[in-house]
Protein backbone atom coordinates (compact mmCIF):
# COMPACT_ATOMS: atom_id res chain seq x y z
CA UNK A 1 87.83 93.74 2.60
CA UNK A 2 84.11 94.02 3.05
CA UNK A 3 81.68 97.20 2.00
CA UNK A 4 81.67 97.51 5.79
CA UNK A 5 85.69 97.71 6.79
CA UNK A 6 86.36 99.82 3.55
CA UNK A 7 83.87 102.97 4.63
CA UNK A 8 85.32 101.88 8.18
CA UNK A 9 88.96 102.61 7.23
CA UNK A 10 87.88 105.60 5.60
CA UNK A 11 85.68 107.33 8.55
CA UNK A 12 88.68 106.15 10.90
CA UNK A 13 90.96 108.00 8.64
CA UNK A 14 89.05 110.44 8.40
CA UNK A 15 88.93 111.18 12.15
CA UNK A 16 92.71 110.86 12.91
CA UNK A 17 93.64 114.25 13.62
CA UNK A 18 96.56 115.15 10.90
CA UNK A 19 100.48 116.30 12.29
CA UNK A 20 100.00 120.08 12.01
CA UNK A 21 95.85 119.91 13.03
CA UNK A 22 95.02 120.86 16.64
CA UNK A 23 94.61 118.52 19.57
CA UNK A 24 91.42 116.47 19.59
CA UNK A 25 88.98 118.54 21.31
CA UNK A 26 90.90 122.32 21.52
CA UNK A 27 89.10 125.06 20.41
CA UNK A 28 90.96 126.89 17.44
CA UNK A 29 89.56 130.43 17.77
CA UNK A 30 92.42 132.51 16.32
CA UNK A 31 94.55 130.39 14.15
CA UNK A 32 95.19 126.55 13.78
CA UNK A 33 98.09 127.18 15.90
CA UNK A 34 96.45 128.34 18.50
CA UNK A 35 94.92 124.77 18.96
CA UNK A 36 98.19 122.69 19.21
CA UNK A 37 99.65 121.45 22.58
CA UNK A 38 103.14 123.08 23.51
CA UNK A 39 104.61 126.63 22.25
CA UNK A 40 104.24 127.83 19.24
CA UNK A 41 106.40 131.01 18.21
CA UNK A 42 107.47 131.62 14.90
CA UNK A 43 110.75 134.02 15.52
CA UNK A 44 112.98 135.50 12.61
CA UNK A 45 116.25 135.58 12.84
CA UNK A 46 117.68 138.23 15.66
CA UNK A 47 114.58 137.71 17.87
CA UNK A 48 115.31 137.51 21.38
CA UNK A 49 115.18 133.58 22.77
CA UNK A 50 111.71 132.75 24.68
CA UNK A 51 112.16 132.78 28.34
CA UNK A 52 112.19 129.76 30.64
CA UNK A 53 108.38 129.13 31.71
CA UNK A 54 106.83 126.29 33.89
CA UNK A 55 103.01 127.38 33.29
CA UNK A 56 100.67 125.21 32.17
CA UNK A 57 99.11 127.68 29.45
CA UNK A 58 100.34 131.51 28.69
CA UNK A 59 100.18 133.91 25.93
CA UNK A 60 101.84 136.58 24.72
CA UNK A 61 99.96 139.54 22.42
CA UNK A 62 98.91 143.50 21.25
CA UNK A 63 96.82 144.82 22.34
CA UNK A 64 95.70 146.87 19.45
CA UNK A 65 96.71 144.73 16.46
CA UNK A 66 95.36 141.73 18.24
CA UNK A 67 98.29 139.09 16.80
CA UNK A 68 99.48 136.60 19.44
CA UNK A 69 102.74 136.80 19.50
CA UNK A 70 103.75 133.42 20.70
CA UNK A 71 101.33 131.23 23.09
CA UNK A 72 102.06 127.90 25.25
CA UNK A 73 98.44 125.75 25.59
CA UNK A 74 96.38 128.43 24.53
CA UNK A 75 93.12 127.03 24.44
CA UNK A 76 93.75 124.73 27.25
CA UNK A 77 90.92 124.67 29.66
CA UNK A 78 92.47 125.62 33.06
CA UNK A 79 90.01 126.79 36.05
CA UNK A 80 90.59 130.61 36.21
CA UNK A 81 89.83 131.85 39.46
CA UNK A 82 89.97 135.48 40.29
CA UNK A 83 90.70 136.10 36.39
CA UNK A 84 87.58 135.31 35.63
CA UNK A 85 86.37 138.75 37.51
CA UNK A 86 87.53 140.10 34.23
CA UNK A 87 84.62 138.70 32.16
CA UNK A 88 82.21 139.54 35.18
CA UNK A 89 83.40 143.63 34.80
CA UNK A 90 82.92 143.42 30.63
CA UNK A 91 79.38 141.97 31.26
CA UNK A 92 78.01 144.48 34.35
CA UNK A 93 80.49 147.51 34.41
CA UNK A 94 78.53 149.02 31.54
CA UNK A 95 75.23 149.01 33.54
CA UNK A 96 75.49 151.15 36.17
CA UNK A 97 76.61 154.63 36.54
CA UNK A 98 80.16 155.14 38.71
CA UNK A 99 78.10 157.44 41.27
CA UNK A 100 75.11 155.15 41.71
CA UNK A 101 74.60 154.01 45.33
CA UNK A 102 73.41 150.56 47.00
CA UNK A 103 72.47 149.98 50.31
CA UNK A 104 73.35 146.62 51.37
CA UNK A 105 71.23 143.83 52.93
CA UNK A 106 71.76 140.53 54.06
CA UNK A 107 70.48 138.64 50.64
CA UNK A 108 73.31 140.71 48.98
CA UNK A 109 75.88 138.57 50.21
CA UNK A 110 74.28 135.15 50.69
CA UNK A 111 75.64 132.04 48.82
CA UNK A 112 79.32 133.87 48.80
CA UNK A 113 81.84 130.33 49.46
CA UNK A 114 83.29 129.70 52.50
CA UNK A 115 87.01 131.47 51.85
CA UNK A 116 86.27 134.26 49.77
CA UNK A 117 88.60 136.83 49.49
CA UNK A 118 86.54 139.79 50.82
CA UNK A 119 87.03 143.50 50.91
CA UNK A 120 84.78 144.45 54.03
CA UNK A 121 81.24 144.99 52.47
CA UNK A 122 79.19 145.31 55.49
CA UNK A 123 75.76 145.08 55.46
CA UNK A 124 73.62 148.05 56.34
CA UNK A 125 76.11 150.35 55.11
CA UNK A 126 75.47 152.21 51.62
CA UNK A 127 78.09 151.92 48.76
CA UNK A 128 78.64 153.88 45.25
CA UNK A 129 78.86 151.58 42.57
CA UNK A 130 82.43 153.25 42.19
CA UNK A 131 83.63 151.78 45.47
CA UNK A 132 82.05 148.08 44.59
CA UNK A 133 84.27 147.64 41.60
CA UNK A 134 87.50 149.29 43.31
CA UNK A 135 86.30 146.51 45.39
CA UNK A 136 86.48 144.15 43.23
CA UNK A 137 89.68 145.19 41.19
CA UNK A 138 91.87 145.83 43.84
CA UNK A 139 90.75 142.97 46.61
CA UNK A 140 89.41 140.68 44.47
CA UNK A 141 86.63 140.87 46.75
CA UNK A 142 83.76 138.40 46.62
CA UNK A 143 81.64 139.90 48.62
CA UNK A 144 81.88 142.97 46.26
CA UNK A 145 80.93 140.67 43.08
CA UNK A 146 77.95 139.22 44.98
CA UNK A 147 76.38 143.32 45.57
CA UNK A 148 76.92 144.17 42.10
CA UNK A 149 75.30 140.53 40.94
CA UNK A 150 72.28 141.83 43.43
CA UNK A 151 72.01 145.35 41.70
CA UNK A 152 72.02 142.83 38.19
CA UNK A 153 69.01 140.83 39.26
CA UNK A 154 70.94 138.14 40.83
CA UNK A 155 73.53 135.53 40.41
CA UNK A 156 71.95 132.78 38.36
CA UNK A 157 71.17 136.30 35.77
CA UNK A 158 74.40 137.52 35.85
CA UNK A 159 76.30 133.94 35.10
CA UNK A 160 73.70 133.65 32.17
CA UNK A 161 74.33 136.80 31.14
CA UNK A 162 78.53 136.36 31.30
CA UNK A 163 78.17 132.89 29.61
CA UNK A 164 76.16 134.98 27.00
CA UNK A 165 79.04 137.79 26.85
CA UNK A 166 81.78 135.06 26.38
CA UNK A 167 80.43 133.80 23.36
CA UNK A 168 79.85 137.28 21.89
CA UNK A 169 83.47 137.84 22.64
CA UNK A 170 84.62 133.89 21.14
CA UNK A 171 85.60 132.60 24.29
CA UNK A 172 84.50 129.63 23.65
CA UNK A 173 86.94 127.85 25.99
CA UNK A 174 85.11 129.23 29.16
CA UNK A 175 82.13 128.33 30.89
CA UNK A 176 80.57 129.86 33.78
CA UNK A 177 79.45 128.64 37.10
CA UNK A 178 80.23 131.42 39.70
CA UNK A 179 80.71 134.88 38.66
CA UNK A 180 83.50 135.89 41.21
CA UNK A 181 85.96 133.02 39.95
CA UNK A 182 85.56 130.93 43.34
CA UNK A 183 86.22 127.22 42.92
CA UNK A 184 83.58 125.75 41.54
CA UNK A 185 83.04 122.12 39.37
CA UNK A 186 82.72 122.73 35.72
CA UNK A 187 84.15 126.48 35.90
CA UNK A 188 86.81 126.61 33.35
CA UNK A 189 88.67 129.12 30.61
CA UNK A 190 91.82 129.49 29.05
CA UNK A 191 95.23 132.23 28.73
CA UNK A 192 93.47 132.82 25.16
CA UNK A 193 89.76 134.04 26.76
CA UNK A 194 91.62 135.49 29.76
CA UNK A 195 93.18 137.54 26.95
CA UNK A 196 90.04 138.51 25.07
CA UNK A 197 88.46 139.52 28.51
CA UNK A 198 91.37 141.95 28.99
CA UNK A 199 91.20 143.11 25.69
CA UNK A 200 88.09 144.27 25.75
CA UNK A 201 87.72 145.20 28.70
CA UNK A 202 90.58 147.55 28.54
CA UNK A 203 88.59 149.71 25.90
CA UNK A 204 85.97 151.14 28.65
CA UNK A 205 87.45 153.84 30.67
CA UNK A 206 86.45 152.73 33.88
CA UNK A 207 87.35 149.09 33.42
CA UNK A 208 90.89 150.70 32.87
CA UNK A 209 90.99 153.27 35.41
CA UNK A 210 90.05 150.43 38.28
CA UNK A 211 92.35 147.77 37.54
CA UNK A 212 94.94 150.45 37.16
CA UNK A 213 94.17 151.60 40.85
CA UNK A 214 97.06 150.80 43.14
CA UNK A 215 95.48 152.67 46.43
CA UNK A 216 92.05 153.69 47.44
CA UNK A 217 89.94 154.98 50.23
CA UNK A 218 87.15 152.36 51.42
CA UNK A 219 83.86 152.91 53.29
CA UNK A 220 84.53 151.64 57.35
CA UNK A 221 81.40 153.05 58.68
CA UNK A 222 80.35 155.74 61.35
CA UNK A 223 82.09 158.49 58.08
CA UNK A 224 85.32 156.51 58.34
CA UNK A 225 87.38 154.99 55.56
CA UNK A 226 90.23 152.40 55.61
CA UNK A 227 92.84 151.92 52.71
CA UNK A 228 93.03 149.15 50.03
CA UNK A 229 95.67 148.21 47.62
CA UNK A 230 95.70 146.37 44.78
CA UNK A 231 97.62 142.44 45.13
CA UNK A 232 98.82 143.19 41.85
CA UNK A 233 102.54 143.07 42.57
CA UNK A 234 103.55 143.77 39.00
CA UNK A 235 101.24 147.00 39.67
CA UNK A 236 104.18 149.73 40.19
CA UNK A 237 106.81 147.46 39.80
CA UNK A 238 106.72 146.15 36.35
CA UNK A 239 107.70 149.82 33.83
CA UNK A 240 104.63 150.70 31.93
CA UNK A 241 102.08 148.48 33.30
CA UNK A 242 98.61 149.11 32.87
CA UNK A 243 96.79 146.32 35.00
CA UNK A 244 94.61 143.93 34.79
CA UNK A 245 93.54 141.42 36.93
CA UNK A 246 94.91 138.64 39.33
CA UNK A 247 94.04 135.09 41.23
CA UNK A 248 94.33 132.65 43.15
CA UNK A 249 92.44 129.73 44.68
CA UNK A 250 93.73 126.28 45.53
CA UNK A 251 92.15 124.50 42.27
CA UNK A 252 93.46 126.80 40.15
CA UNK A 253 96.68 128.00 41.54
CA UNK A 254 98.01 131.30 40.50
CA UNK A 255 96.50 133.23 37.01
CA UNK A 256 97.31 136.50 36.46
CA UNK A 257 96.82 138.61 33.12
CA UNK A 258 98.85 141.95 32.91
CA UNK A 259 98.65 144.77 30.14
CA UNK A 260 101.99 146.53 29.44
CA UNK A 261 102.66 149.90 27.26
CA UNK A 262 106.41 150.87 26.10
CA UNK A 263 107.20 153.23 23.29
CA UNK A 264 103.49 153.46 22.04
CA UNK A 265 102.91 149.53 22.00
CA UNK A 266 100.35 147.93 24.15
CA UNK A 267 101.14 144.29 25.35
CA UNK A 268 98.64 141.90 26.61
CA UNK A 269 99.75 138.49 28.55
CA UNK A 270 97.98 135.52 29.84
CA UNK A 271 100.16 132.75 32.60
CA UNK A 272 98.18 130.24 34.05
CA UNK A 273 99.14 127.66 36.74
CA UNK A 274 103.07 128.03 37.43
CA UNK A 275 104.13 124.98 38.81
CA UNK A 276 105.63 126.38 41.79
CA UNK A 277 105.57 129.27 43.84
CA UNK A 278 103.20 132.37 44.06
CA UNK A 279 105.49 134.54 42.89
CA UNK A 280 106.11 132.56 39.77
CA UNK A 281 103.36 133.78 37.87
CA UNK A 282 104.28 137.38 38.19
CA UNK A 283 107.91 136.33 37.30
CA UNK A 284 106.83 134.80 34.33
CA UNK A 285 104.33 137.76 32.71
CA UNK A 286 107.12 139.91 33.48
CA UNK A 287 109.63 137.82 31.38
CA UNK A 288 107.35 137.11 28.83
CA UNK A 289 106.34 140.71 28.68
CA UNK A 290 109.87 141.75 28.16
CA UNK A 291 110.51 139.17 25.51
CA UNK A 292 107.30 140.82 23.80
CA UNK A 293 108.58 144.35 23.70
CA UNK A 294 112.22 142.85 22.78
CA UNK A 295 110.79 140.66 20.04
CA UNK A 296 109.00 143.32 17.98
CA UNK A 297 108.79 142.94 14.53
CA UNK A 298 111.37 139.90 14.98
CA UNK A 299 108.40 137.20 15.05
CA UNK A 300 105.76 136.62 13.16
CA UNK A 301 102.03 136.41 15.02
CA UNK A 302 101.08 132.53 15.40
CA UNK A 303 97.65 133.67 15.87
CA UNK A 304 95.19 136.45 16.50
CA UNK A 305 92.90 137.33 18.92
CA UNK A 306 89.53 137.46 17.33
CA UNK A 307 87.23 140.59 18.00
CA UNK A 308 83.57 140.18 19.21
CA UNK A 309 80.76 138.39 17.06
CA UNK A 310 79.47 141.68 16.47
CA UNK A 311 82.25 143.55 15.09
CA UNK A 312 83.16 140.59 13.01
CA UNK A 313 82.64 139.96 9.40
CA UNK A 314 79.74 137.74 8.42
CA UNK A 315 83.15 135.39 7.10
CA UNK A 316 85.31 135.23 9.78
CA UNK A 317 83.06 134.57 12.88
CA UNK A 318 81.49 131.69 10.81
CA UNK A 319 84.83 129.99 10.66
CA UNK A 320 85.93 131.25 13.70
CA UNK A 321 85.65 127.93 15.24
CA UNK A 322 84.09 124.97 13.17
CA UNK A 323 81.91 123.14 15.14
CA UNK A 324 81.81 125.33 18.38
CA UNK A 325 78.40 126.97 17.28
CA UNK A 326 79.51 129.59 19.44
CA UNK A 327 78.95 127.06 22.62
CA UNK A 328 80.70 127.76 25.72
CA UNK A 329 79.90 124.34 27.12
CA UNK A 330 82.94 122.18 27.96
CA UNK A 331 83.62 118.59 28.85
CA UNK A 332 83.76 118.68 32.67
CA UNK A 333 81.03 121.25 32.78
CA UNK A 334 78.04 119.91 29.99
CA UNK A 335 78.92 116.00 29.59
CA UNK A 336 80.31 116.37 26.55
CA UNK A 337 83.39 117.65 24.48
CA UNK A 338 83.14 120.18 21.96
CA UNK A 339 82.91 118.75 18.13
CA UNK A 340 86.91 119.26 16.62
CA UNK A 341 85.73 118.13 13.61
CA UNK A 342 85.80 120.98 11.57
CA UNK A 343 85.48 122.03 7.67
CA UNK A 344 88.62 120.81 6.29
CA UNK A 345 88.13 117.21 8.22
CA UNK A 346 84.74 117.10 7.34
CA UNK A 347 85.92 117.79 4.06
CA UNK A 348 88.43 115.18 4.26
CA UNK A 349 86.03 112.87 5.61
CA UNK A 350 83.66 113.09 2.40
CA UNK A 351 86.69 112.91 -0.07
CA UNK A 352 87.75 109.31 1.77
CA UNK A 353 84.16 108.23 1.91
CA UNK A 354 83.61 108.61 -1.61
CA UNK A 355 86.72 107.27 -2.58
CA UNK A 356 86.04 104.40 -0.60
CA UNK A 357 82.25 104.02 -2.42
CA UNK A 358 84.21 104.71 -6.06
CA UNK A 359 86.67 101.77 -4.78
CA UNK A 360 84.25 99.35 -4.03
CA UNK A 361 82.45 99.99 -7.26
CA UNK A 362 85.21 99.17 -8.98
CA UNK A 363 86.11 96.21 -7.02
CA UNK A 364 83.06 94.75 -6.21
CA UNK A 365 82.11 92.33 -3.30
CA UNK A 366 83.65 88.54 -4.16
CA UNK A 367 80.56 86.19 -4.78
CA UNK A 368 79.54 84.23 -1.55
CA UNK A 369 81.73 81.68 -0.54
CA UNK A 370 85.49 83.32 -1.88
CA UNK A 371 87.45 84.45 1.06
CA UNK A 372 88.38 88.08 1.13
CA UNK A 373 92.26 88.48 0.41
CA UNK A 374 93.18 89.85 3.52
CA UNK A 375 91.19 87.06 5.53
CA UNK A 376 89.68 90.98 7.29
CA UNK A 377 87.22 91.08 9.29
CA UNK A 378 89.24 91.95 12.43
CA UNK A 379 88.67 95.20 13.81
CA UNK A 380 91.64 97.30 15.34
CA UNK A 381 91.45 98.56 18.80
């Protein structure tokens, strides 16, 4: 075998992703785990049976410890939709004062795609900021998003400024296009970001008193009001929930996170795309919520759900994901996949390198003219 195939075997080898490594390409932002296709749960013995799911991606965690419980795809990149309205409340809730008020004009609501859920912004008409996000929480409305991105300086701002907040929180699996969650090429995340958005989103007062909301008064004009409720449906139904946030559009299906708190234990969980029904994904949380609460301290965590880059040791964030660089670009959305190549295959990759070199030392190249022994030369496709 030539100098050539030898260091080619090696960087091939190198590059093969291992049986317990993560997919090629999956983020691995809370555990190794955390990166693999399928479910991972690691039960003990007594702990209740996971239920039946048909979601594409879910997980299941607390709140306050932060260990994922058990997950299904959890860094898959799925388009969010609504969800997503999640990230846009950590980045711009903290900005504005509840009692604030906004009188709205036409550019307010310009660029808003065709569809939108809406919750009757009219334009003209003057709004606390209060109002905007029970807006936004409760109707999921769009038009709601696209005053509050007008009070932030803009659109194009706020998305830089949400695509900035994602990587401070290590969502690495989400990238940004439109800050309501609407449709949109390149607009992706995953049940593990969805999860950190909740998270920490769930620590600011306000974030938790709107998504909590089930009925408020809204702003009709002329001193009237009409009444909005939250399409939550596990809102009121589902014992001890908390929120958060809900969606649907027709790329992305149905997403829905949910917060739960029994007996002094906060649950967080993530479904994504349920193959059927719009129902399904409320189904789901709610079984996988109950296997949570039934499961404690039967199962030990597959994974964790990392805090922000800022509360972080110097340590952890720096192997937080290998190779990310704390991008949030993805595949569809920046032309190119993120690096999976991290530490311990780059390590790998140097120890079968310079085994290869120490190989060929000791076996030198044959003299011109003798045929290799294995006739090489071939290369595999």
């Amino acid at each position: 075998m030539s100098r050539r195939s030898v260091l080619g075997v090696a960087l091939a080898a190198a590059l093969l992703p291992v049986g317990s490594a993560a997919a090629a390409g999956r983020s691995t932002v809370g555990g190794e785990l955390l990166g693999r296709s399928g479910t991972q749960v690691r039960r003990k013995s007594g702990a209740p049976a996971l239920p039946v799911t048909n979601s594409a991606a879910w997980v299941v965690a607390d709140a306050d410890s932060g260990e994922v419980l058990a997950a299904h795809n959890a860094h898959e990149q799925l388009p969010p939709a609504s969800t997503l309205k999640m990230l846009f409340a950590d980045t711009v809730l903290p900005k504005f004062r509840k009692t604030r008020k906004h009188t709205v004009v036409d550019a307010d609501l310009a660029g808003m795609g065709a569809g939108s859920s809406l919750v009757g912004i009219e334009r003209g008409m003057t709004y606390t900021v209060e109002q905007l996000w029970l807006g936004v929480f409760l109707r999921s409305g769009n038009d709601a998003v696209h005053v509050l991105c007008a009070m932030n300086g803009g659109v194009d701002r706020t998305v830089r400024e949400m695509r900035t907040r994602a990587t401070e929180l290590q969502a690495n699996d989400t990238h940004v296009v439109s800050p309501d969650g609407y449709d949109t090429a390149g607009q992706v995340s995953s049940a593990y970001d969805l999860t950190l958005f909740a998270r920490a989103g769930l620590k600011n007062d306000d974030f938790r008193q709107y998504c909590s909301t089930e009925v408020a008064d809204f702003p009709a004009g002329g001193g009237k009001t009409f009444q909005i409720q939250n399409t939550d449906r596990l809102l009121g139904n589902y014992r001890g929930l908390i929120g958060v946030k809900n969606g649907y559009t027709t790329n992305a299906g149905n997403t829905f996170t949910g917060a739960a708190e029994r007996g002094g234990r906060t649950l967080l969980v993530t479904v994504m795309h349920p193959t059927s029904g719009y129902d399904e994904v409320y189904r789901e949380a709610a079984a996988l919520l109950d296997w949570g609460f039934g499961a404690a301290g039967n199962v030990e965590a597959v994974g964790e759900l990392v805090p922000p880059l800022s509360e972080a040791s110097p340590s952890a964030s720096a192997s937080a994901d290998p190779g990310s660089g704390g991008a949030t670009k993805t595949a569809s959305a920046a032309g190119a996949g993120r690096s999976w190549l991290g530490a311990g295959s780059t390590a790998a990759l140097v120890t079968l390198v310079a085994g290869a070199t120490l190989a060929l030392r000791r076996h030198p190249k044959p003299a011109r003219g003798r045929r290799a022994a294995d006739g090489g030369g071939r290369r595999r496709k």
